[in-house]
PDB file of N, CA and C in Angstrom:
ATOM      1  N   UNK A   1     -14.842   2.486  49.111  1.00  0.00           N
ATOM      2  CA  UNK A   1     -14.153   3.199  48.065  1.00  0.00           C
ATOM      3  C   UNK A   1     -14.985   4.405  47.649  1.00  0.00           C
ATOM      4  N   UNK A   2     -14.479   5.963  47.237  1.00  0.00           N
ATOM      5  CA  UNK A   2     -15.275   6.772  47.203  1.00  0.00           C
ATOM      6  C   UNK A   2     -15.175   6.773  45.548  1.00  0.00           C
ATOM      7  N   UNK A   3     -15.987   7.882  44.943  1.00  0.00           N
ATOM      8  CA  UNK A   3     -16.104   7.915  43.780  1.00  0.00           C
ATOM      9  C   UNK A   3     -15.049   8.465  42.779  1.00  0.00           C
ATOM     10  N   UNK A   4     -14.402   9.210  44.243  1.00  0.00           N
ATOM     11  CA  UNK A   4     -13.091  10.207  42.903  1.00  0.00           C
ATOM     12  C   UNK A   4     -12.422   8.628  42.952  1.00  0.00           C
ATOM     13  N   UNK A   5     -11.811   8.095  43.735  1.00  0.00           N
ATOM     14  CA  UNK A   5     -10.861   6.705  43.512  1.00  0.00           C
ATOM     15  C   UNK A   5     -11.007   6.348  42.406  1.00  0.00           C
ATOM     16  N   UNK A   6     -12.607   5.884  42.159  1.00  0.00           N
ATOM     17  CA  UNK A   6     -13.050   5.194  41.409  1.00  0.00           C
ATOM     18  C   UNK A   6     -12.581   5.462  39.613  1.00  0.00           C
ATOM     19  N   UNK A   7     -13.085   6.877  39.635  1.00  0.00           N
ATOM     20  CA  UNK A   7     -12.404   8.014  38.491  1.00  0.00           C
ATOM     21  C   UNK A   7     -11.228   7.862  38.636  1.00  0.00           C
ATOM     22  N   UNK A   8      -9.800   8.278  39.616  1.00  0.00           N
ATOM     23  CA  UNK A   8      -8.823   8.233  39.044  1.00  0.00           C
ATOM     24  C   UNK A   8      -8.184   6.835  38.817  1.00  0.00           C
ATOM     25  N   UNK A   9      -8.779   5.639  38.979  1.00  0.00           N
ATOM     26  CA  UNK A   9      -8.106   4.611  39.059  1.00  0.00           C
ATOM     27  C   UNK A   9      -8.995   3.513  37.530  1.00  0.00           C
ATOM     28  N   UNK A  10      -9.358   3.597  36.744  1.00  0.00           N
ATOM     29  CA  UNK A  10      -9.486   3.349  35.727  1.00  0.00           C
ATOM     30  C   UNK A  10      -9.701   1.861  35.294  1.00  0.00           C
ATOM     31  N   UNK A  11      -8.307   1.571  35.794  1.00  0.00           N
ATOM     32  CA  UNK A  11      -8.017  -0.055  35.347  1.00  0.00           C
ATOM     33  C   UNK A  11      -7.262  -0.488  33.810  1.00  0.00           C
ATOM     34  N   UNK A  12      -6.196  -0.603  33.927  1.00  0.00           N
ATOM     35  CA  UNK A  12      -5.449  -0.589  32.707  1.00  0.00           C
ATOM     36  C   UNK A  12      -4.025   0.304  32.568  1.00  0.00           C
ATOM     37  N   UNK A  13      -3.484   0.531  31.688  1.00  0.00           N
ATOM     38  CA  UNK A  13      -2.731   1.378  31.363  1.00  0.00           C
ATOM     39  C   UNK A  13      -3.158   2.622  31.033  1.00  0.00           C
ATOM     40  N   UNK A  14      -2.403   3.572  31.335  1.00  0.00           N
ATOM     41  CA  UNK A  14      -2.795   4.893  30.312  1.00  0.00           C
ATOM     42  C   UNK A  14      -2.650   4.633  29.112  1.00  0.00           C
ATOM     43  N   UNK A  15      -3.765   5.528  28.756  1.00  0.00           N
ATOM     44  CA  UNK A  15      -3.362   5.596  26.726  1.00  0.00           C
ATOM     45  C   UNK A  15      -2.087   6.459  26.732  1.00  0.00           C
ATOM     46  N   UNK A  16      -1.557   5.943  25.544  1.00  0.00           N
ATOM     47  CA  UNK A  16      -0.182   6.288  25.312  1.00  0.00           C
ATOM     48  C   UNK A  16      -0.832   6.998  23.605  1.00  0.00           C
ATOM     49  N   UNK A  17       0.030   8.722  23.928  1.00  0.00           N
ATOM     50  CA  UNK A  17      -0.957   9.241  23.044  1.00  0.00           C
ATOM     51  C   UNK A  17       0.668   9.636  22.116  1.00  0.00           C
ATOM     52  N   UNK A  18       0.937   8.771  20.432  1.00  0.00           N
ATOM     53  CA  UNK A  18       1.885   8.861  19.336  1.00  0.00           C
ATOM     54  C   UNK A  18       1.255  10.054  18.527  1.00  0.00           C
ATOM     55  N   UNK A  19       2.742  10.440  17.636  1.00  0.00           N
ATOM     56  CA  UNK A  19       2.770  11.096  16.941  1.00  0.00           C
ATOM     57  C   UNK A  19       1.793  10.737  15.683  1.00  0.00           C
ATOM     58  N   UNK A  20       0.543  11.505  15.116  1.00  0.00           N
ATOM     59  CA  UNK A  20       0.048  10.549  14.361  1.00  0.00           C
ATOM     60  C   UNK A  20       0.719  10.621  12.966  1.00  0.00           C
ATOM     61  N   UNK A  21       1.160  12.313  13.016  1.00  0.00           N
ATOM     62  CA  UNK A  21       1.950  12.621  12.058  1.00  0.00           C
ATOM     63  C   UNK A  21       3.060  11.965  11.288  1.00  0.00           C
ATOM     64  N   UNK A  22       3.709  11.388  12.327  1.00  0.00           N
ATOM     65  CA  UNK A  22       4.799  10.785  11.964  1.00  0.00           C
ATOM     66  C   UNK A  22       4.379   8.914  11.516  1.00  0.00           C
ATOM     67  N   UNK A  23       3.402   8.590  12.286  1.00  0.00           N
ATOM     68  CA  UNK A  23       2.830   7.141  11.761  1.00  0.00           C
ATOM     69  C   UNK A  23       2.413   7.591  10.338  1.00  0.00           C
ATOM     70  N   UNK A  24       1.655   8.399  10.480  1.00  0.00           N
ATOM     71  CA  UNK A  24       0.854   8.343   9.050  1.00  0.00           C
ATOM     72  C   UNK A  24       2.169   8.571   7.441  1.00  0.00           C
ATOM     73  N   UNK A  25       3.509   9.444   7.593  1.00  0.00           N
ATOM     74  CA  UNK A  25       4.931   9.689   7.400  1.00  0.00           C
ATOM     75  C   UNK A  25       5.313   7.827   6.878  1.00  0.00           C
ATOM     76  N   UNK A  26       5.408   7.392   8.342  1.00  0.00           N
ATOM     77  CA  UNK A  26       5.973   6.223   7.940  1.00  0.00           C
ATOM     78  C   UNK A  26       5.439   5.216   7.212  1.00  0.00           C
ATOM     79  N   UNK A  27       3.808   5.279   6.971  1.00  0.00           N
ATOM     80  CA  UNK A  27       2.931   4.403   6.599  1.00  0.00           C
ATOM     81  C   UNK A  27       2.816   5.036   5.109  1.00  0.00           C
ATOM     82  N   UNK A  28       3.021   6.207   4.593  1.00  0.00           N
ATOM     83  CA  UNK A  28       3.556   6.811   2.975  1.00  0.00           C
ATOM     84  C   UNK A  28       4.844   5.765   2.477  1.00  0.00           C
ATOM     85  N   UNK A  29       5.472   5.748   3.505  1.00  0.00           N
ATOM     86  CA  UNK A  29       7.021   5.073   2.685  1.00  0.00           C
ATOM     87  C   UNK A  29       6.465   3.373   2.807  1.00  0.00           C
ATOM     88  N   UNK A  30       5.111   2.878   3.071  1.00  0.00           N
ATOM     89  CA  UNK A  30       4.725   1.348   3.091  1.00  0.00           C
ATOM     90  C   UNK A  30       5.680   0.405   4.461  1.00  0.00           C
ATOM     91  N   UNK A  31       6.168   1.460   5.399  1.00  0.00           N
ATOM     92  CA  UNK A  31       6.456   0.638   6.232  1.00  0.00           C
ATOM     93  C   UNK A  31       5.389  -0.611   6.571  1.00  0.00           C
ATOM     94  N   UNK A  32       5.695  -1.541   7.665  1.00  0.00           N
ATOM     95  CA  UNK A  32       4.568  -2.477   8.159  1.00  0.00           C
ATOM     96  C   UNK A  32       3.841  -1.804   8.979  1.00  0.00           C
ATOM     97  N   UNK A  33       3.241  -2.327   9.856  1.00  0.00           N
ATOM     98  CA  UNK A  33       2.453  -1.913  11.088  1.00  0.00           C
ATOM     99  C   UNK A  33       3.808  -2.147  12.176  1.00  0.00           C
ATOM    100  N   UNK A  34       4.384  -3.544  12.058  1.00  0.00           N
ATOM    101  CA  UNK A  34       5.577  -4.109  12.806  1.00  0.00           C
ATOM    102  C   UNK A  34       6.727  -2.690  12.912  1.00  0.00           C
ATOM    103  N   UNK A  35       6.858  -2.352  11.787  1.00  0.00           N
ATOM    104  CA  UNK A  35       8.001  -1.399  11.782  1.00  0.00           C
ATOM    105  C   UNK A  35       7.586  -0.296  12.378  1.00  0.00           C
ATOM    106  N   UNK A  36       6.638   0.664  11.936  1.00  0.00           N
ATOM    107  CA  UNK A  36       5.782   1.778  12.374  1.00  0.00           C
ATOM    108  C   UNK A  36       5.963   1.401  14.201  1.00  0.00           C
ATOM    109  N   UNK A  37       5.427   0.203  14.767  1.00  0.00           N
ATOM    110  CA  UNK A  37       5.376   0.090  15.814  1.00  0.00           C
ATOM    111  C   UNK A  37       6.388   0.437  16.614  1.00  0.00           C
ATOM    112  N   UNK A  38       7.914  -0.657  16.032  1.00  0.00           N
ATOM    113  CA  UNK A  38       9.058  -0.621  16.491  1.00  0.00           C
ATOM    114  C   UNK A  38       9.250   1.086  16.684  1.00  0.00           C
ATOM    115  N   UNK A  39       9.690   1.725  15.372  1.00  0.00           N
ATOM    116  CA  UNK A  39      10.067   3.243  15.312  1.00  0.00           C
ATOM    117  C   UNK A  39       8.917   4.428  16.692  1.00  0.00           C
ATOM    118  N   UNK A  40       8.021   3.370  16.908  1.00  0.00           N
ATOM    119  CA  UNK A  40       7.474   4.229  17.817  1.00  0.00           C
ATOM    120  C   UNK A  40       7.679   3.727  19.286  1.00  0.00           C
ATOM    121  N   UNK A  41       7.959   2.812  19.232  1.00  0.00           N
ATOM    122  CA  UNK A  41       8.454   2.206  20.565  1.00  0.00           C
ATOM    123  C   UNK A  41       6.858   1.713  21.687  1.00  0.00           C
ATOM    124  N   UNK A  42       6.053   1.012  20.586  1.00  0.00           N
ATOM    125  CA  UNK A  42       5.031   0.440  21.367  1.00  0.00           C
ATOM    126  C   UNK A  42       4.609  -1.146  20.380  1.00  0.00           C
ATOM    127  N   UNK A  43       3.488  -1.402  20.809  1.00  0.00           N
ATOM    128  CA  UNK A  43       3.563  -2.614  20.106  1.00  0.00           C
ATOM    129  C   UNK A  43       2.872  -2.218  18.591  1.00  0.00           C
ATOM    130  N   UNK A  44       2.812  -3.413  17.883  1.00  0.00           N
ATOM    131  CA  UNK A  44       1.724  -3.188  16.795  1.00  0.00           C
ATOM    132  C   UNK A  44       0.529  -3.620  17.089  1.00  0.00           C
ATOM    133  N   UNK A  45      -0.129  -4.536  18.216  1.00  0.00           N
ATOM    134  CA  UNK A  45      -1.539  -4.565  18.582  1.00  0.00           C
ATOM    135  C   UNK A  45      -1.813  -2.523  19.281  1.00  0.00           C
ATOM    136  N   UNK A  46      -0.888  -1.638  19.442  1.00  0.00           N
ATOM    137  CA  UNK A  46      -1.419  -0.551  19.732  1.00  0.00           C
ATOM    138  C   UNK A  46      -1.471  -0.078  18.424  1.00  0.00           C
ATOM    139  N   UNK A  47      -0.606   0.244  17.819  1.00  0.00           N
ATOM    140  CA  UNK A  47      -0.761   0.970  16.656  1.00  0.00           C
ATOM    141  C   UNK A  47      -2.377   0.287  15.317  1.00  0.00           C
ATOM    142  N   UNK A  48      -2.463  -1.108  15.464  1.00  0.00           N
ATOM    143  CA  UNK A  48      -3.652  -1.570  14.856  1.00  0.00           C
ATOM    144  C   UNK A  48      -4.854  -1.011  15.680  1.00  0.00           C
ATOM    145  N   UNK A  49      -5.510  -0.805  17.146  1.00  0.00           N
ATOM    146  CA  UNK A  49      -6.284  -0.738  17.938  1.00  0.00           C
ATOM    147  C   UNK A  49      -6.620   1.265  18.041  1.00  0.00           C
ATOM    148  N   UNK A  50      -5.547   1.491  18.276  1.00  0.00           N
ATOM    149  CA  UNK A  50      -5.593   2.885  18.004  1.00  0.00           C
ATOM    150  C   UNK A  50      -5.148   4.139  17.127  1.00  0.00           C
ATOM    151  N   UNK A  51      -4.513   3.686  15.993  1.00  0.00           N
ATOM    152  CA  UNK A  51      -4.069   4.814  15.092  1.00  0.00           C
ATOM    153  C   UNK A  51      -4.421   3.965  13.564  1.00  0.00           C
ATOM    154  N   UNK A  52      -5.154   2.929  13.621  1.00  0.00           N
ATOM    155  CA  UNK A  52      -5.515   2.042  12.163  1.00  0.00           C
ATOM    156  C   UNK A  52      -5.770   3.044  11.236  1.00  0.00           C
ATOM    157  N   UNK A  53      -6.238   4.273  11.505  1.00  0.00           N
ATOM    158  CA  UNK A  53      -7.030   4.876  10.729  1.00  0.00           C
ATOM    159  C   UNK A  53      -5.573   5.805  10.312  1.00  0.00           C
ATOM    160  N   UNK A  54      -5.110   6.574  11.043  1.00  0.00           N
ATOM    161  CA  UNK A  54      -3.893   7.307  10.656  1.00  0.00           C
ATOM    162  C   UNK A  54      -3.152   6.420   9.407  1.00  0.00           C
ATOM    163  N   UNK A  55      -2.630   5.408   9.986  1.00  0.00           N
ATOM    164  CA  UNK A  55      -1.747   4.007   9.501  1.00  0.00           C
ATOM    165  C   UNK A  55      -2.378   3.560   7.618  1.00  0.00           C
ATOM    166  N   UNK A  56      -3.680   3.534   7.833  1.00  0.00           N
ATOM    167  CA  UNK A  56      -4.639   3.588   6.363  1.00  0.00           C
ATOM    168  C   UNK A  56      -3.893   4.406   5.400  1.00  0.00           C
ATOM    169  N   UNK A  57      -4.721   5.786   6.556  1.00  0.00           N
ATOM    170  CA  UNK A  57      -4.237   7.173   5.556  1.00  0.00           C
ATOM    171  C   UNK A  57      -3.337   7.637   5.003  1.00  0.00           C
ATOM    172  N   UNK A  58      -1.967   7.044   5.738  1.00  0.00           N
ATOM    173  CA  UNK A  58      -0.477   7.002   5.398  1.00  0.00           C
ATOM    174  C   UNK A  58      -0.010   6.097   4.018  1.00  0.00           C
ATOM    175  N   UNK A  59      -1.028   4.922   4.203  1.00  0.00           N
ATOM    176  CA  UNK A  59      -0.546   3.759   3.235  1.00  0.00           C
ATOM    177  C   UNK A  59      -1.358   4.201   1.879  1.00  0.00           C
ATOM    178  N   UNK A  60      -2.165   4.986   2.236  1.00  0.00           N
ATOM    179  CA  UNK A  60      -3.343   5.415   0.563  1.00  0.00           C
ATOM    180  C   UNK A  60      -2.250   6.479   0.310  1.00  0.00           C
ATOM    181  N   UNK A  61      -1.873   7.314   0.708  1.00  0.00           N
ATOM    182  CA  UNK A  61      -1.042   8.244   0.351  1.00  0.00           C
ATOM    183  C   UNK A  61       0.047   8.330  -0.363  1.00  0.00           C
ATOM    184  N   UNK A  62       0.918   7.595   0.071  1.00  0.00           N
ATOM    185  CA  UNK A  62       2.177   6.465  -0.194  1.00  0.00           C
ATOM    186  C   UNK A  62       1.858   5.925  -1.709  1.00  0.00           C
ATOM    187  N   UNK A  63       0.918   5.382  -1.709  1.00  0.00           N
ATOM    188  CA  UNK A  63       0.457   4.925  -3.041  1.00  0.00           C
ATOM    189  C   UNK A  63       0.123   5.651  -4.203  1.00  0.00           C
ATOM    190  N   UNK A  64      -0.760   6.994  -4.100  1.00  0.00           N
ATOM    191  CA  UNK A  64      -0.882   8.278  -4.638  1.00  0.00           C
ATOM    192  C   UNK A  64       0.510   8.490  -4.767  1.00  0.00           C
ATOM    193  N   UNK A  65       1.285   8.988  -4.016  1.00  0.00           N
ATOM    194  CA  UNK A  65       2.383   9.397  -4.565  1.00  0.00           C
ATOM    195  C   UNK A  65       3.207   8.726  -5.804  1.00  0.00           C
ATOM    196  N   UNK A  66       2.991   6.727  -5.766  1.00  0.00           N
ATOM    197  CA  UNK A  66       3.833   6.646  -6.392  1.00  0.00           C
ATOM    198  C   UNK A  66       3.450   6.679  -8.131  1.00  0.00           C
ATOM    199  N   UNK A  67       1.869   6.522  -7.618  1.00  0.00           N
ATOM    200  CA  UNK A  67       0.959   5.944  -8.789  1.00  0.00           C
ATOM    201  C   UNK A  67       1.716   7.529  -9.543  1.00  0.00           C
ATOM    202  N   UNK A  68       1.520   8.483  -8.955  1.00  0.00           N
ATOM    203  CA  UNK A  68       1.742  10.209  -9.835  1.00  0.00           C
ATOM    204  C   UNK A  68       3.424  10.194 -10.212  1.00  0.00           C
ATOM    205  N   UNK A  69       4.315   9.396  -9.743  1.00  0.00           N
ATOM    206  CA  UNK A  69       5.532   9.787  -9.608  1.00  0.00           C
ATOM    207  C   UNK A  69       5.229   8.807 -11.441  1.00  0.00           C
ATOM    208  N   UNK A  70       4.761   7.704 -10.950  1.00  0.00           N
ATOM    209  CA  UNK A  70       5.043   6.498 -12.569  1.00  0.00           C
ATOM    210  C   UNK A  70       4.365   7.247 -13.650  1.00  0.00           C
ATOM    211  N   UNK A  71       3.311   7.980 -13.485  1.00  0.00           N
ATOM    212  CA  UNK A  71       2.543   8.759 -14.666  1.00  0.00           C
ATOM    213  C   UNK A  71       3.559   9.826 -14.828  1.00  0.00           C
ATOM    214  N   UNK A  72       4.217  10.314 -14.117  1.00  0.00           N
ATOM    215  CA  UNK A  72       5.272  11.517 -14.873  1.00  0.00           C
ATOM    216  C   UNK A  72       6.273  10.556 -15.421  1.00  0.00           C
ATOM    217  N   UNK A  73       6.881   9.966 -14.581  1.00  0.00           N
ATOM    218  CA  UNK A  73       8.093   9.440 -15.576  1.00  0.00           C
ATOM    219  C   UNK A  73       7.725   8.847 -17.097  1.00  0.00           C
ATOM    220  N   UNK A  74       6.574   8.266 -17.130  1.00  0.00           N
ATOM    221  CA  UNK A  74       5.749   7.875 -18.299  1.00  0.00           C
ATOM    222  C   UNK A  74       5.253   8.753 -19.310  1.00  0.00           C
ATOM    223  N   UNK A  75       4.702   9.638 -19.125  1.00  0.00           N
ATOM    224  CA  UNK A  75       4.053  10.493 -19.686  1.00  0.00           C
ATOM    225  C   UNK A  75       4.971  11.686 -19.896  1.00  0.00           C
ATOM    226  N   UNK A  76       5.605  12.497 -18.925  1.00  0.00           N
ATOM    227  CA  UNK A  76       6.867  13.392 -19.011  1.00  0.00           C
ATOM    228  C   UNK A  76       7.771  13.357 -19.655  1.00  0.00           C
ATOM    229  N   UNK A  77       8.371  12.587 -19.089  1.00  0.00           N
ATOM    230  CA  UNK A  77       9.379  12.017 -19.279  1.00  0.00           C
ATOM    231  C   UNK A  77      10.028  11.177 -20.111  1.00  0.00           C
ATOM    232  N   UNK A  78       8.600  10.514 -20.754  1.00  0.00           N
ATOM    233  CA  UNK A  78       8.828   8.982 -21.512  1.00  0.00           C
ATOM    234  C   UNK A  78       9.881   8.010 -20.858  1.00  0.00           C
ATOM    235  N   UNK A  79       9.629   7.616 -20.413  1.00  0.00           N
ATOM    236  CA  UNK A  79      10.218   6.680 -20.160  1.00  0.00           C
ATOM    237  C   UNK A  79       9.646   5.246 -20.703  1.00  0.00           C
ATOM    238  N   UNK A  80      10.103   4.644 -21.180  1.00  0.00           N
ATOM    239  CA  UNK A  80       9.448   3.350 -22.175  1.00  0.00           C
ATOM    240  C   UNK A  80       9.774   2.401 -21.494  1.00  0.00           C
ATOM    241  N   UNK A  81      10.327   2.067 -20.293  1.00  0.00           N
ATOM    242  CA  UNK A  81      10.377   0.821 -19.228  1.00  0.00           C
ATOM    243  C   UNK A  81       8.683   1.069 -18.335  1.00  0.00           C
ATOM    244  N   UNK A  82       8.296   2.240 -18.257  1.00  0.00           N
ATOM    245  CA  UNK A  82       7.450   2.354 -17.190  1.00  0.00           C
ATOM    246  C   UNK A  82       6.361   2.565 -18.246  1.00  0.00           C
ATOM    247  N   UNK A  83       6.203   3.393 -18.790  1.00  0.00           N
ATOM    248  CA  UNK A  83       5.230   2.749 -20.849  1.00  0.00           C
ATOM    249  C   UNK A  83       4.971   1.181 -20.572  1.00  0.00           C
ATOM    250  N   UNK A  84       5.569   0.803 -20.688  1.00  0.00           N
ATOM    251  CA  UNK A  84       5.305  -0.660 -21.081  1.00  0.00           C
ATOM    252  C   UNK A  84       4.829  -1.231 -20.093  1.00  0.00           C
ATOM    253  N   UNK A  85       5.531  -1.145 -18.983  1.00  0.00           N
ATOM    254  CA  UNK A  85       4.867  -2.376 -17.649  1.00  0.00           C
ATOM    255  C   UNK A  85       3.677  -1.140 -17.060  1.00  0.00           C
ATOM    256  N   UNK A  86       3.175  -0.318 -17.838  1.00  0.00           N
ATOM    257  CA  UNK A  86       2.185   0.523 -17.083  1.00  0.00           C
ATOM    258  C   UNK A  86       0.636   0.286 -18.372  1.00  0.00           C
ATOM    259  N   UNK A  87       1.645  -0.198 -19.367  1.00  0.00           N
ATOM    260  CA  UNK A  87       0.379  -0.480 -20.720  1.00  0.00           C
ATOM    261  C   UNK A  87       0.041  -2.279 -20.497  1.00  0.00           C
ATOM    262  N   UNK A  88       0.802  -3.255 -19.880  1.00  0.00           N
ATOM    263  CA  UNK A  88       0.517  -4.454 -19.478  1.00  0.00           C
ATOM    264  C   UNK A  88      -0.136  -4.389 -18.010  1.00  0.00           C
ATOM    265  N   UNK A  89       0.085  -3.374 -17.320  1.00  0.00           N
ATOM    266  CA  UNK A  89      -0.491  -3.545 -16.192  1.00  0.00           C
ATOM    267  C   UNK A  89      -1.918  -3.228 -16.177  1.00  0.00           C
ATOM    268  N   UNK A  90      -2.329  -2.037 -16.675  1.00  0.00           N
ATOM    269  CA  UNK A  90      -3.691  -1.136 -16.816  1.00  0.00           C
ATOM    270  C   UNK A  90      -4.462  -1.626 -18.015  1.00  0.00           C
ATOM    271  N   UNK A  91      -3.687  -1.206 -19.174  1.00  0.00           N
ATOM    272  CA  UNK A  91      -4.239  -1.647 -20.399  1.00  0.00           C
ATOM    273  C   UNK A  91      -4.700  -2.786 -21.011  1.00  0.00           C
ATOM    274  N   UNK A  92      -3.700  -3.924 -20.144  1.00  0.00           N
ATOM    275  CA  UNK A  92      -4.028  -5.179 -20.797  1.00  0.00           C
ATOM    276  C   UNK A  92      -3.111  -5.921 -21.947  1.00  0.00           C
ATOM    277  N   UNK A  93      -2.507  -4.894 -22.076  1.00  0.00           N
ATOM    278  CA  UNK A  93      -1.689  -5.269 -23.143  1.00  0.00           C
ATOM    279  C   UNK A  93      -0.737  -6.589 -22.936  1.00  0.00           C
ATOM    280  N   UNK A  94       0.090  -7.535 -24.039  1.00  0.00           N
ATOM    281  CA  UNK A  94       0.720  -8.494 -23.342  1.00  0.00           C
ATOM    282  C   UNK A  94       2.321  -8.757 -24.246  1.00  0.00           C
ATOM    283  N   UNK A  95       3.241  -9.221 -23.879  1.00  0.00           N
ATOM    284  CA  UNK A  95       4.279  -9.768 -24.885  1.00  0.00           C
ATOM    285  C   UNK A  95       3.906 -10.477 -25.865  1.00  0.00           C
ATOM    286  N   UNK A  96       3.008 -11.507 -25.255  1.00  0.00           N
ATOM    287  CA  UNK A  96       2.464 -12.744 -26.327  1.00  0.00           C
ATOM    288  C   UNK A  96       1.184 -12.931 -26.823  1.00  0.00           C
ATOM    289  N   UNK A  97       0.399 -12.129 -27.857  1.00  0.00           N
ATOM    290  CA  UNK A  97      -0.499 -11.353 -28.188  1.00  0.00           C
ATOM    291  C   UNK A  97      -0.732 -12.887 -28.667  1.00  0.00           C
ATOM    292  N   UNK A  98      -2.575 -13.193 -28.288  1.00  0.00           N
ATOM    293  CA  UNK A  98      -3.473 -14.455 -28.443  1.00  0.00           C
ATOM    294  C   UNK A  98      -3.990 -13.907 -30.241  1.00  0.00           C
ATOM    295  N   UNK A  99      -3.503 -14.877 -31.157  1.00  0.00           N
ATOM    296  CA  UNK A  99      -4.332 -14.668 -32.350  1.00  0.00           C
ATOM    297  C   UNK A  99      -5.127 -15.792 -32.722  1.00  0.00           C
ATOM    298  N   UNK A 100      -6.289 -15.764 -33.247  1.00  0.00           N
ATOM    299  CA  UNK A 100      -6.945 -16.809 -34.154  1.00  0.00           C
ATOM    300  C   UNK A 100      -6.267 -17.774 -34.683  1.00  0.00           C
ATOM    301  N   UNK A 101      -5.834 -17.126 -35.536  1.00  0.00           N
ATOM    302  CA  UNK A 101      -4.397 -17.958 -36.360  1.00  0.00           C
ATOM    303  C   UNK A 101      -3.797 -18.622 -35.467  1.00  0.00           C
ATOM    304  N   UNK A 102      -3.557 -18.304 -34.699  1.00  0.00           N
ATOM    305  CA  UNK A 102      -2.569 -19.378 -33.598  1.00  0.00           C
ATOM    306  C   UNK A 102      -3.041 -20.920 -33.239  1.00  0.00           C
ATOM    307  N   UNK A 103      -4.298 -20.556 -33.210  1.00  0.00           N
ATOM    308  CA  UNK A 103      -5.430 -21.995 -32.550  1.00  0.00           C
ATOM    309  C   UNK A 103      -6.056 -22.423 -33.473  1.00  0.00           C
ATOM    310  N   UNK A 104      -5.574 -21.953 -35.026  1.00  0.00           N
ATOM    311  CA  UNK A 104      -6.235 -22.807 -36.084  1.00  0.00           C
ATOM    312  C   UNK A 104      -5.270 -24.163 -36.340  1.00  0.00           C
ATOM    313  N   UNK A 105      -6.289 -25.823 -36.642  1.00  0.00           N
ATOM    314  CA  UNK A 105      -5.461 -26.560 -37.032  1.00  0.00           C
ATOM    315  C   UNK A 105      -4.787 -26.177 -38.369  1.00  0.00           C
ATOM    316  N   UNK A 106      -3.757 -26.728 -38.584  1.00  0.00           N
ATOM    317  CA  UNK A 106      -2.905 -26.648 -39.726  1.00  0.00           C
ATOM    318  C   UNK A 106      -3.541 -27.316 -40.319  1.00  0.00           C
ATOM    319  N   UNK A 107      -3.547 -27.322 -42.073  1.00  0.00           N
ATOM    320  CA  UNK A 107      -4.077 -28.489 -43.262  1.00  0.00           C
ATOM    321  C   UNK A 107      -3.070 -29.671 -43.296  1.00  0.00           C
ATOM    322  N   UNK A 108      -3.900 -30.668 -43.357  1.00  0.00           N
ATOM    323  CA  UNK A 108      -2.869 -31.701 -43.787  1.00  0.00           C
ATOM    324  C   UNK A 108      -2.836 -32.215 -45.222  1.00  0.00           C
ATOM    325  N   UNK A 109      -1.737 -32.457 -45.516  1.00  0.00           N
ATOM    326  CA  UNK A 109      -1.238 -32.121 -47.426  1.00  0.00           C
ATOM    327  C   UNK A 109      -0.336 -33.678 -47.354  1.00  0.00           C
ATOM    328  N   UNK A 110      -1.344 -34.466 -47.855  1.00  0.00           N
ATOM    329  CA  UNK A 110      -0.049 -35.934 -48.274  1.00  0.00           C
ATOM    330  C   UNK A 110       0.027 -36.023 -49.177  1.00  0.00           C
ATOM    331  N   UNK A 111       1.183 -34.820 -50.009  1.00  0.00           N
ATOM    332  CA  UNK A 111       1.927 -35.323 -50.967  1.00  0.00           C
ATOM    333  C   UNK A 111       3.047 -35.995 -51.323  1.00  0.00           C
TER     334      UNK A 111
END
């Protein structure tokens, strides 16, 4: 066997070179890896092995967007549905506020 053989014959498949643009697109809207895969027409052990990093960058993004979309409707906008589950989520805040008073025994009075 000579050496070019050797070079053009590899062993394996070719890399199959995706849009990263469009993974990283679909991985903003929180597709899966499964779906991303399907829409690209390879598996998801390729898309995990070779575009993980695109696929990341798509899914941090996605998230930025929505985290900024809930602070306008909140803050802009007011919206007092997204106020509220954004002041229980972050803040801490709760429906059923823990008081002292609550966990004190009562007196007992036998009159």
């Amino acid at each position: 066997m000579s050496d070019e053989t050797v070079k053009k014959n590899k062993g394996g498949r070719p890399k199959i070179e995706l849009d990263r643009d469009q993974i990283r697109k679909l991985a903003e809207l929180q597709c899966t890896l499964k779906e991303v895969a399907y829409v690209m027409g390879v598996s998801s052990d390729t898309i995990e092995r070779n575009y993980r990093d695109d696929y990341d960058k798509g899914i941090a993004h996605g998230k930025i967007k929505l985290r900024r979309a809930m602070f306008r409707n909140a803050t802009e906008k007011d919206n007092p549905t997204i106020q509220i589950w954004l002041s229980k989520q972050w803040l801490g805040y709760s429906d059923n506020p823990i008081s002292d008073e609550d966990n004190a025994i009562l007196p007992w009075d036998d009159q």
